[in-house]
C-alpha atoms as a PDB file:
ATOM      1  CA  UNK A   1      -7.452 -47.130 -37.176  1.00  0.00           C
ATOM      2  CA  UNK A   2      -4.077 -46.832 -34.358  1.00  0.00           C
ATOM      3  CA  UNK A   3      -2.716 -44.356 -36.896  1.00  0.00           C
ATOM      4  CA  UNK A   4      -5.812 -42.186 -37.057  1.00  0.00           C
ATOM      5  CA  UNK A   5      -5.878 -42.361 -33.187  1.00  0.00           C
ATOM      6  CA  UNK A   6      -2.044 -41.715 -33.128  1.00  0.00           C
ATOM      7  CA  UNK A   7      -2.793 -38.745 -34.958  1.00  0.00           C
ATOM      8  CA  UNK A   8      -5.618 -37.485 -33.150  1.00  0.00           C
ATOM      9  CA  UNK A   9      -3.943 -38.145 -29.802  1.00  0.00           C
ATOM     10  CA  UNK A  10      -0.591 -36.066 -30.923  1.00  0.00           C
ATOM     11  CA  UNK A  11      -3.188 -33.468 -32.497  1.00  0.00           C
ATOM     12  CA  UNK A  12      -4.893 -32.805 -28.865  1.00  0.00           C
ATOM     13  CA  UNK A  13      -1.813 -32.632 -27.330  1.00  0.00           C
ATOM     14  CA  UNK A  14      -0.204 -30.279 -29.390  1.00  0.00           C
ATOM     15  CA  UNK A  15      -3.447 -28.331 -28.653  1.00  0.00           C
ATOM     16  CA  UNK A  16      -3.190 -28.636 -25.576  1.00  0.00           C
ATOM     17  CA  UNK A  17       0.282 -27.695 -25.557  1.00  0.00           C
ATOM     18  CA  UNK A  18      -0.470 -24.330 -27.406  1.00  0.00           C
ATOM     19  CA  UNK A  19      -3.550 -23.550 -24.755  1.00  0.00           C
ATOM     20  CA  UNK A  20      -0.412 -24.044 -22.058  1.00  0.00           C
ATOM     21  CA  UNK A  21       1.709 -21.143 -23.612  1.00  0.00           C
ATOM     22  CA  UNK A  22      -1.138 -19.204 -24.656  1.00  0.00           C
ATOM     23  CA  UNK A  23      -2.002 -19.397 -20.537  1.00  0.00           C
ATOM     24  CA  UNK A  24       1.554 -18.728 -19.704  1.00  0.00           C
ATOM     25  CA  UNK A  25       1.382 -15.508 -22.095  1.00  0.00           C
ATOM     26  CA  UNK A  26      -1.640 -13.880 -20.809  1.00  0.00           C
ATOM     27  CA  UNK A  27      -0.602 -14.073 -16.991  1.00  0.00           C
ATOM     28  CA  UNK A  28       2.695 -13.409 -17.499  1.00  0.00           C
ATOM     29  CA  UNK A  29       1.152 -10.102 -19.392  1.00  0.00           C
ATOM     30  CA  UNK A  30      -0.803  -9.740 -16.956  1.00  0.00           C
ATOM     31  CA  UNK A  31       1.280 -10.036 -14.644  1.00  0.00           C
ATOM     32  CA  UNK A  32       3.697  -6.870 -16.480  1.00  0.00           C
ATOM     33  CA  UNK A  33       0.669  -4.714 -16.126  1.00  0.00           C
ATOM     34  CA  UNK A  34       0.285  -4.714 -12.387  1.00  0.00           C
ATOM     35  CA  UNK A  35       3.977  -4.630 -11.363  1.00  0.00           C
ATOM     36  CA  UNK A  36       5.919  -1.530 -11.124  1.00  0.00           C
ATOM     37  CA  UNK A  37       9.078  -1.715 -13.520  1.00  0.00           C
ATOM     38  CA  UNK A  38      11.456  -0.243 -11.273  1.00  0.00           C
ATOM     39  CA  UNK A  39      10.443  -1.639  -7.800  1.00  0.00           C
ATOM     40  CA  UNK A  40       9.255  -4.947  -8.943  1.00  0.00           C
ATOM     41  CA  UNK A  41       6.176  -4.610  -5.917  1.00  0.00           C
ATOM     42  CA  UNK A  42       2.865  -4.036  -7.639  1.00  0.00           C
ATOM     43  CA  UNK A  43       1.871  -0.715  -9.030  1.00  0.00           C
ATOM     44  CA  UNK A  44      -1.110   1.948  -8.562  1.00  0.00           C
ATOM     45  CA  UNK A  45      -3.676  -0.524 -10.943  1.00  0.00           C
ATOM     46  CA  UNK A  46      -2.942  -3.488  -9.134  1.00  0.00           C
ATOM     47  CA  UNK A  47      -3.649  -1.446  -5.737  1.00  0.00           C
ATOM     48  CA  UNK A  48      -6.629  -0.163  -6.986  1.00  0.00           C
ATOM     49  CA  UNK A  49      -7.940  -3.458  -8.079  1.00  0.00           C
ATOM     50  CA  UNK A  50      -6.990  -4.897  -4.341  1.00  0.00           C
ATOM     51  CA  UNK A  51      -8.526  -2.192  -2.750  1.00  0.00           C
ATOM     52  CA  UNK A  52     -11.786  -2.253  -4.485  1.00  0.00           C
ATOM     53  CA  UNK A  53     -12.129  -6.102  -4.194  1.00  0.00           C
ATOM     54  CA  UNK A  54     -11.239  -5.768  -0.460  1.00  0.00           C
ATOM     55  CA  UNK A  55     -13.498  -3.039   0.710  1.00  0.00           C
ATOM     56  CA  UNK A  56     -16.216  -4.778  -0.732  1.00  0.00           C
ATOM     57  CA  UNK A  57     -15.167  -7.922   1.269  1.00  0.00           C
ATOM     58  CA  UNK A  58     -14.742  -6.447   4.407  1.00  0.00           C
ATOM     59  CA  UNK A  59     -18.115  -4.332   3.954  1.00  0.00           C
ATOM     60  CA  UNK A  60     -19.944  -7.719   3.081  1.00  0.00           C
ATOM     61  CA  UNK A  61     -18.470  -9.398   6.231  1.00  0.00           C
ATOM     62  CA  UNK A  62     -18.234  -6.746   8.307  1.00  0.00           C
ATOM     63  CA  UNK A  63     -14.530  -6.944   8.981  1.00  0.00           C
ATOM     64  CA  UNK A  64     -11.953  -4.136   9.472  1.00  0.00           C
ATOM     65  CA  UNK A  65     -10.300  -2.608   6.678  1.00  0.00           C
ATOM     66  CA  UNK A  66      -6.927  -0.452   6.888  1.00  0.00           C
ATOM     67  CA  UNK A  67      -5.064   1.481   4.255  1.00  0.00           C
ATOM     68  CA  UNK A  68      -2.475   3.562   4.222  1.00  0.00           C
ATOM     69  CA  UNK A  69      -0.550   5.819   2.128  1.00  0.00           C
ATOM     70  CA  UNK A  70       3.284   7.495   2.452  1.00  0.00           C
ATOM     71  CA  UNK A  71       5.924   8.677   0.305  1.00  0.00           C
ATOM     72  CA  UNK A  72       9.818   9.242   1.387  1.00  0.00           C
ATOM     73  CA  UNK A  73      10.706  11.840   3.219  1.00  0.00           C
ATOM     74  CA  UNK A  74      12.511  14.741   1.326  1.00  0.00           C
ATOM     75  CA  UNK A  75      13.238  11.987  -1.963  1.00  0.00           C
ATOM     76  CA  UNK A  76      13.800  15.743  -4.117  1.00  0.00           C
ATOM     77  CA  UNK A  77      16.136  16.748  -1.841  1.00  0.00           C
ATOM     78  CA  UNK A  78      18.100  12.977  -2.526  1.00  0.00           C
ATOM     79  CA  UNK A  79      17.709  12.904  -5.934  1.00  0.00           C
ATOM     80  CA  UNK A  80      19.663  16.154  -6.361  1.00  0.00           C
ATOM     81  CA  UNK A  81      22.552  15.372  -3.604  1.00  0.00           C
ATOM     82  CA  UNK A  82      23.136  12.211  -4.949  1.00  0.00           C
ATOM     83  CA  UNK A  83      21.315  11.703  -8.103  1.00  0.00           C
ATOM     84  CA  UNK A  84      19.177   9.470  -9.695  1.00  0.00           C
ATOM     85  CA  UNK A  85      20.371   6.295  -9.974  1.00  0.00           C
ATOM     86  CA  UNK A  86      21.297   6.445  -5.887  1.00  0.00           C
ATOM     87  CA  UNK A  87      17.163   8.231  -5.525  1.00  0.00           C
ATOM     88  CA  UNK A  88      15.909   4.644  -7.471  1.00  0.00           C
ATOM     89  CA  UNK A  89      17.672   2.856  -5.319  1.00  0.00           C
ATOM     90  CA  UNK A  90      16.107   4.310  -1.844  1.00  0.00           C
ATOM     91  CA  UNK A  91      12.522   3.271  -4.038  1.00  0.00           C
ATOM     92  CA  UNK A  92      13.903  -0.384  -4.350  1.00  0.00           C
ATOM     93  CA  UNK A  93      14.649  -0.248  -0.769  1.00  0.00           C
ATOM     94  CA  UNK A  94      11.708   1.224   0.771  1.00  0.00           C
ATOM     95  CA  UNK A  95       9.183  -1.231  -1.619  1.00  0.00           C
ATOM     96  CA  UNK A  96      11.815  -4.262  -0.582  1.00  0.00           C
ATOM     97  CA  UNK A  97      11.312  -3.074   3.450  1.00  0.00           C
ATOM     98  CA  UNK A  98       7.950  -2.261   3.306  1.00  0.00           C
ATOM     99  CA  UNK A  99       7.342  -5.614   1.297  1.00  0.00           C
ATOM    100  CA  UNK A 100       8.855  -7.199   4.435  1.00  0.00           C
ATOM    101  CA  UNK A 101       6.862  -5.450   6.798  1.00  0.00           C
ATOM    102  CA  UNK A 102       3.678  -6.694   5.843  1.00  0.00           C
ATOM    103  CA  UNK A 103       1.595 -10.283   6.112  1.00  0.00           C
ATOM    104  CA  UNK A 104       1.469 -12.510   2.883  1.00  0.00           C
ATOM    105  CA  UNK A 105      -1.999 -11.386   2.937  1.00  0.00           C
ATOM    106  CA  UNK A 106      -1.022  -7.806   2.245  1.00  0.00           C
ATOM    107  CA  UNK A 107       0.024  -5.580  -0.721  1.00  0.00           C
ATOM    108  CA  UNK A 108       2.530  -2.752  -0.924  1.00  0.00           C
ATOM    109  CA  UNK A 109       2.327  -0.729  -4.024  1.00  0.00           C
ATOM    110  CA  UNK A 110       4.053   2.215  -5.599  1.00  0.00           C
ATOM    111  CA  UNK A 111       1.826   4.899  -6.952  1.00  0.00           C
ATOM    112  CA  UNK A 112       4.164   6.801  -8.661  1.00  0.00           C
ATOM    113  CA  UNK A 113       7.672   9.090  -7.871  1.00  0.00           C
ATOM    114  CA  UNK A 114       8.092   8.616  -3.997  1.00  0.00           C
ATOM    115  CA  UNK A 115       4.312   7.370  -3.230  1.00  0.00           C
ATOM    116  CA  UNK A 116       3.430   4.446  -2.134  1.00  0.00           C
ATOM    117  CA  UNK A 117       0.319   2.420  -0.674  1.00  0.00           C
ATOM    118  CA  UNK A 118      -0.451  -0.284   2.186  1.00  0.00           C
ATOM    119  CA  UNK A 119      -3.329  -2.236   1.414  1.00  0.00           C
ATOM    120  CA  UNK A 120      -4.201  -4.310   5.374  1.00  0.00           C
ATOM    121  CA  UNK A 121      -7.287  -6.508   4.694  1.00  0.00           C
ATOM    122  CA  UNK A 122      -8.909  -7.694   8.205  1.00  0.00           C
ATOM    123  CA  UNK A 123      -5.870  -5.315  10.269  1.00  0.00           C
ATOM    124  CA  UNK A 124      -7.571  -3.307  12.724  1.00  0.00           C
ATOM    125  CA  UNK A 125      -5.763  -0.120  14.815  1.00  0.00           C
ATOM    126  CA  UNK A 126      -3.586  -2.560  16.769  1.00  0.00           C
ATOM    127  CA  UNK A 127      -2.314  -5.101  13.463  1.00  0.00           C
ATOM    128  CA  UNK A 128      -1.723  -1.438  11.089  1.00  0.00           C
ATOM    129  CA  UNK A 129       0.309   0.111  13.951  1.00  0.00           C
ATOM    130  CA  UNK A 130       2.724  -2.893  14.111  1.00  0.00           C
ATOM    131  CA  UNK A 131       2.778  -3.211  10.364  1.00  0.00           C
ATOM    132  CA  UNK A 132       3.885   0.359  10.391  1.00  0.00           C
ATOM    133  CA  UNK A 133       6.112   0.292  13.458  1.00  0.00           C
ATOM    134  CA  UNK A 134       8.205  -2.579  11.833  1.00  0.00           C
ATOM    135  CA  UNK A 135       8.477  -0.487   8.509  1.00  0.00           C
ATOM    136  CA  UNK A 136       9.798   2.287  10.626  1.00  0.00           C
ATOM    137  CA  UNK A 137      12.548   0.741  12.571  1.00  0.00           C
ATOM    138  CA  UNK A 138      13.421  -1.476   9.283  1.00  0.00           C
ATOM    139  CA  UNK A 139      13.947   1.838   7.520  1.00  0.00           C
ATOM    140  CA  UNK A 140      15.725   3.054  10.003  1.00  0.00           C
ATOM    141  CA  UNK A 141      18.493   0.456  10.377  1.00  0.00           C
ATOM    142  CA  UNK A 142      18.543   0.204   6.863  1.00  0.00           C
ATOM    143  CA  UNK A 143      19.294   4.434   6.931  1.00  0.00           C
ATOM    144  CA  UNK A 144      22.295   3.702   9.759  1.00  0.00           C
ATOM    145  CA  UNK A 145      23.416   1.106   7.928  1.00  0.00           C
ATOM    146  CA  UNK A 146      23.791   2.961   4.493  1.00  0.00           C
ATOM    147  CA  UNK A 147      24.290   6.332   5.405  1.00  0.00           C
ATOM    148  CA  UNK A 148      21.185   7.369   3.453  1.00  0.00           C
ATOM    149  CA  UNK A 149      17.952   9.292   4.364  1.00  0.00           C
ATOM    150  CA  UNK A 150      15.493   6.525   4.745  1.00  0.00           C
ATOM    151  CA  UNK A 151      12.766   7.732   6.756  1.00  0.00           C
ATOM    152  CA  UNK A 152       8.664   7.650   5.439  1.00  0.00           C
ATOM    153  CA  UNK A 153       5.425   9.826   6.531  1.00  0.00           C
ATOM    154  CA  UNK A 154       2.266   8.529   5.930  1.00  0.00           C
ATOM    155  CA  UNK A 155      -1.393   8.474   6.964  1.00  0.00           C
ATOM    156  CA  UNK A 156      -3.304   5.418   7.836  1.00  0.00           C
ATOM    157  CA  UNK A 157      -7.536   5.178   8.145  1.00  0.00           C
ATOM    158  CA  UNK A 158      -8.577   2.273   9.483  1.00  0.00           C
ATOM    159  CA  UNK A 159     -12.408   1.004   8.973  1.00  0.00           C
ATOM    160  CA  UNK A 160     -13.576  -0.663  11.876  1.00  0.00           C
ATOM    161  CA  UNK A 161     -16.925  -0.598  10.290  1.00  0.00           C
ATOM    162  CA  UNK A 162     -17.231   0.629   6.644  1.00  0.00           C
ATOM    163  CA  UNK A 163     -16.666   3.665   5.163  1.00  0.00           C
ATOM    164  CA  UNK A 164     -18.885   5.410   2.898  1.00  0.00           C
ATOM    165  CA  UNK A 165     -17.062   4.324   0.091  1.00  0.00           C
ATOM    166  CA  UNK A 166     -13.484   3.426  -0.814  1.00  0.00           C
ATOM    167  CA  UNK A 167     -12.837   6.857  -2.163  1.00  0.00           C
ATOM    168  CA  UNK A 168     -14.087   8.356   1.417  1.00  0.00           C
ATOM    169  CA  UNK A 169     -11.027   6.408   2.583  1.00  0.00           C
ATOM    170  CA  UNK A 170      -8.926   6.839   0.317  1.00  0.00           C
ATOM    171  CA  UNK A 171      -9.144  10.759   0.749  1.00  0.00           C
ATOM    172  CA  UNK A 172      -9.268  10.429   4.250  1.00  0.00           C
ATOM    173  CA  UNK A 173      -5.551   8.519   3.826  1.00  0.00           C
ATOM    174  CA  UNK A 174      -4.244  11.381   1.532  1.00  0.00           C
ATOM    175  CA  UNK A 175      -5.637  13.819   3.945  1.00  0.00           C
ATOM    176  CA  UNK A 176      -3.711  12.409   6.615  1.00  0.00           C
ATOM    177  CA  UNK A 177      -0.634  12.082   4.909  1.00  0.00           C
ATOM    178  CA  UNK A 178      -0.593  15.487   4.032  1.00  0.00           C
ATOM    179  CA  UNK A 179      -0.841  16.582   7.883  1.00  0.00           C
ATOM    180  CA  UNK A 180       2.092  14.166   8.231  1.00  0.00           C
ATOM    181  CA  UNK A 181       3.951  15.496   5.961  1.00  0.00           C
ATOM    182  CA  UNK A 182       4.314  18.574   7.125  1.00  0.00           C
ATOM    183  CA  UNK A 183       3.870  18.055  10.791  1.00  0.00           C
ATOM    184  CA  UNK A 184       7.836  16.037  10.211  1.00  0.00           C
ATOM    185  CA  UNK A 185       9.542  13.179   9.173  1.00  0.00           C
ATOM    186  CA  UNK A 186       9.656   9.309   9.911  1.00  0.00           C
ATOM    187  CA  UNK A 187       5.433  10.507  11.258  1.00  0.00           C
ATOM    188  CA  UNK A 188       2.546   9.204  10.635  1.00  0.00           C
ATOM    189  CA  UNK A 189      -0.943  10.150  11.295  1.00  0.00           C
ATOM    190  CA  UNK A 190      -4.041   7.922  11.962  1.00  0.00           C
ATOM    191  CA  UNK A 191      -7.854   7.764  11.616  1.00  0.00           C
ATOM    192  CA  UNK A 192     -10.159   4.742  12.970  1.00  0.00           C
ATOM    193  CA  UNK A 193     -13.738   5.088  11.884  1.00  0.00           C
ATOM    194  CA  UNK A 194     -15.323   3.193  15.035  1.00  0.00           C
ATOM    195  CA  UNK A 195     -18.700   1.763  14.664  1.00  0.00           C
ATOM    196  CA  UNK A 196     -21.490   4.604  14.460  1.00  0.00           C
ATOM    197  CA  UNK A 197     -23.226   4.385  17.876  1.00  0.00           C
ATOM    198  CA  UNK A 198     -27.137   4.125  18.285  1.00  0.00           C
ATOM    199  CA  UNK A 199     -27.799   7.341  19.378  1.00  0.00           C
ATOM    200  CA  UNK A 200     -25.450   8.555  16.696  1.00  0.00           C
ATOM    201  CA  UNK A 201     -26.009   9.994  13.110  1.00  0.00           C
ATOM    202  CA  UNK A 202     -22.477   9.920  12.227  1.00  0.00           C
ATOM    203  CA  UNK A 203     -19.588   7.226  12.631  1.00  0.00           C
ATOM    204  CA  UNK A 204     -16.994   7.778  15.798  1.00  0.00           C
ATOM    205  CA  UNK A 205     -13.676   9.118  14.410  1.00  0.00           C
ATOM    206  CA  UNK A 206     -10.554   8.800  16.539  1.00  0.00           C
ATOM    207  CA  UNK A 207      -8.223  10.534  15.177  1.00  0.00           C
ATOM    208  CA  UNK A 208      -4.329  10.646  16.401  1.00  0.00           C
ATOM    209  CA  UNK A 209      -1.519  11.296  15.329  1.00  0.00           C
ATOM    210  CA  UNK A 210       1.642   9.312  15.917  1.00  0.00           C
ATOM    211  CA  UNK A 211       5.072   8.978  15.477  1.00  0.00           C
ATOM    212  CA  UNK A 212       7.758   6.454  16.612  1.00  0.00           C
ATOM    213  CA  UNK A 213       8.764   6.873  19.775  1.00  0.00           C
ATOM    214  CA  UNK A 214       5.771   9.541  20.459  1.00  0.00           C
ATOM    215  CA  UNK A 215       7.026  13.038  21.511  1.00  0.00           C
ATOM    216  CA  UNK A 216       4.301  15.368  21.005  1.00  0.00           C
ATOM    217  CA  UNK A 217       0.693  15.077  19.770  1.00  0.00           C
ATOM    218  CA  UNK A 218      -0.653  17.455  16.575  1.00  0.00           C
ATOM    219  CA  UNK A 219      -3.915  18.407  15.964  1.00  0.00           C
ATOM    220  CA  UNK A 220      -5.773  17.308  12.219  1.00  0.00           C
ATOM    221  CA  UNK A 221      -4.954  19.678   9.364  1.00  0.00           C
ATOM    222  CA  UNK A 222      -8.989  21.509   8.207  1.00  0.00           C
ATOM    223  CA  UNK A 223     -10.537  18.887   6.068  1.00  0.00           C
ATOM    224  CA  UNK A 224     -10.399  21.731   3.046  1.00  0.00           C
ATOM    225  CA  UNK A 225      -6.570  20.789   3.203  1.00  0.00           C
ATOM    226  CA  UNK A 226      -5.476  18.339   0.699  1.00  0.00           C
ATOM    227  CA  UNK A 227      -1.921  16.828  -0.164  1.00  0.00           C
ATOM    228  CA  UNK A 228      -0.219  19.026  -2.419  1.00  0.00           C
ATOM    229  CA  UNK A 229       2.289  17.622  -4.838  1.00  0.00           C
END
């Protein structure tokens, strides 16, 4: 009878055992499937997934909702000056900054080439213009103190009640980085959606664009305008 239960016991914990590396496997899978190989933040599924689950959330509760997207300004024009091996390394730097730019709460992503994503859960106007504020000047000491171009437009909608849906937002945020983009560099251009007032049919949109210091104000590109690759 102690062998039997010897046995048994060594039998459940080499089961046990195998369920601990079969764990380890999936989320370290897992885990490879939402990071971006060459940045090492997480990558356009992963930012997908977060925004979905957080839109939801802040529609349920009623809680402000920011995203943002932006890509480096003229990364073509580095990748053929000084190649590509020196262009992947202005993409590690920009997803290290931005990474340090944001709350632990947050999530920086890369989309793909040059284009990346701020996902702000419960950041309203004020908390996304800090966030982007200290990605800014980070960039820009980290451009002085390099010697490289290091300077990022984006657009940034913030949801101060929902939007119609996340992809309203999301193409609001493309829309907006788009003006930036070609309005200049080291720009970016925001969108609050305020709460719809009674007498209303649509939601309050205060739009404004913005750049770091401010020097000149730009008026919205037409909504037909999308960003062009």
């Amino acid at each position: 009878m102690p062998w039997n239960i010897a046995v048994l016991t060594a039998l459940l914990l080499a089961l046990g055992y195998i369920g601990v590396l079969h764990y380890r496997a999936y989320r370290t899978q897992r885990l490879l499937t939402r990071t971006d190989d060459l940045t090492q933040i997480e990558n356009r599924r992963a930012f997908y997934e977060g925004a979905s689950r957080e839109f939801e959330r802040a529609r349920r509760h009623n809680h402000p909702f920011t995203l943002a997207y932006f890509d480096v300004d003229d990364f073509k024009e580095v990748n053929t000056r000084f190649g590509r091996q020196v262009g992947d390394g202005v993409l590690c730097m920009v997803a290290a900054t931005a990474r340090q730019s944001i709350r632990s709460s947050d999530l920086v992503a890369r989309l793909g080439a040059d284009e990346f994503a701020l996902l702000l859960p419960e950041a309203g106007s004020d908390g996304a213009s800090a966030v982007i504020r200290k990605l800014q000047q980070a960039l820009r000491d980290a451009s002085e103190a390099t010697g490289l171009p290091l300077t990022v437009s984006g657009g940034v909608v913030t949801c101060l009640q929902p939007a119609d849906s996340l992809e309203t937002a999301i193409d609001t945020a493309d829309r907006l980085l788009y003006g930036a983009r070609h309005a200049g560099k080291d720009s970016f251009w925001f969108e609050v959606v305020a709460p719809q007032p009674l007498e209303a049919f649509e939601p309050a949109r205060l739009r404004r664009p913005w750049r770091l210091p401010p020097t000149f104000d730009l008026s919205m590109p037409p909504p037909q305008y999308r960003r062009r690759g």
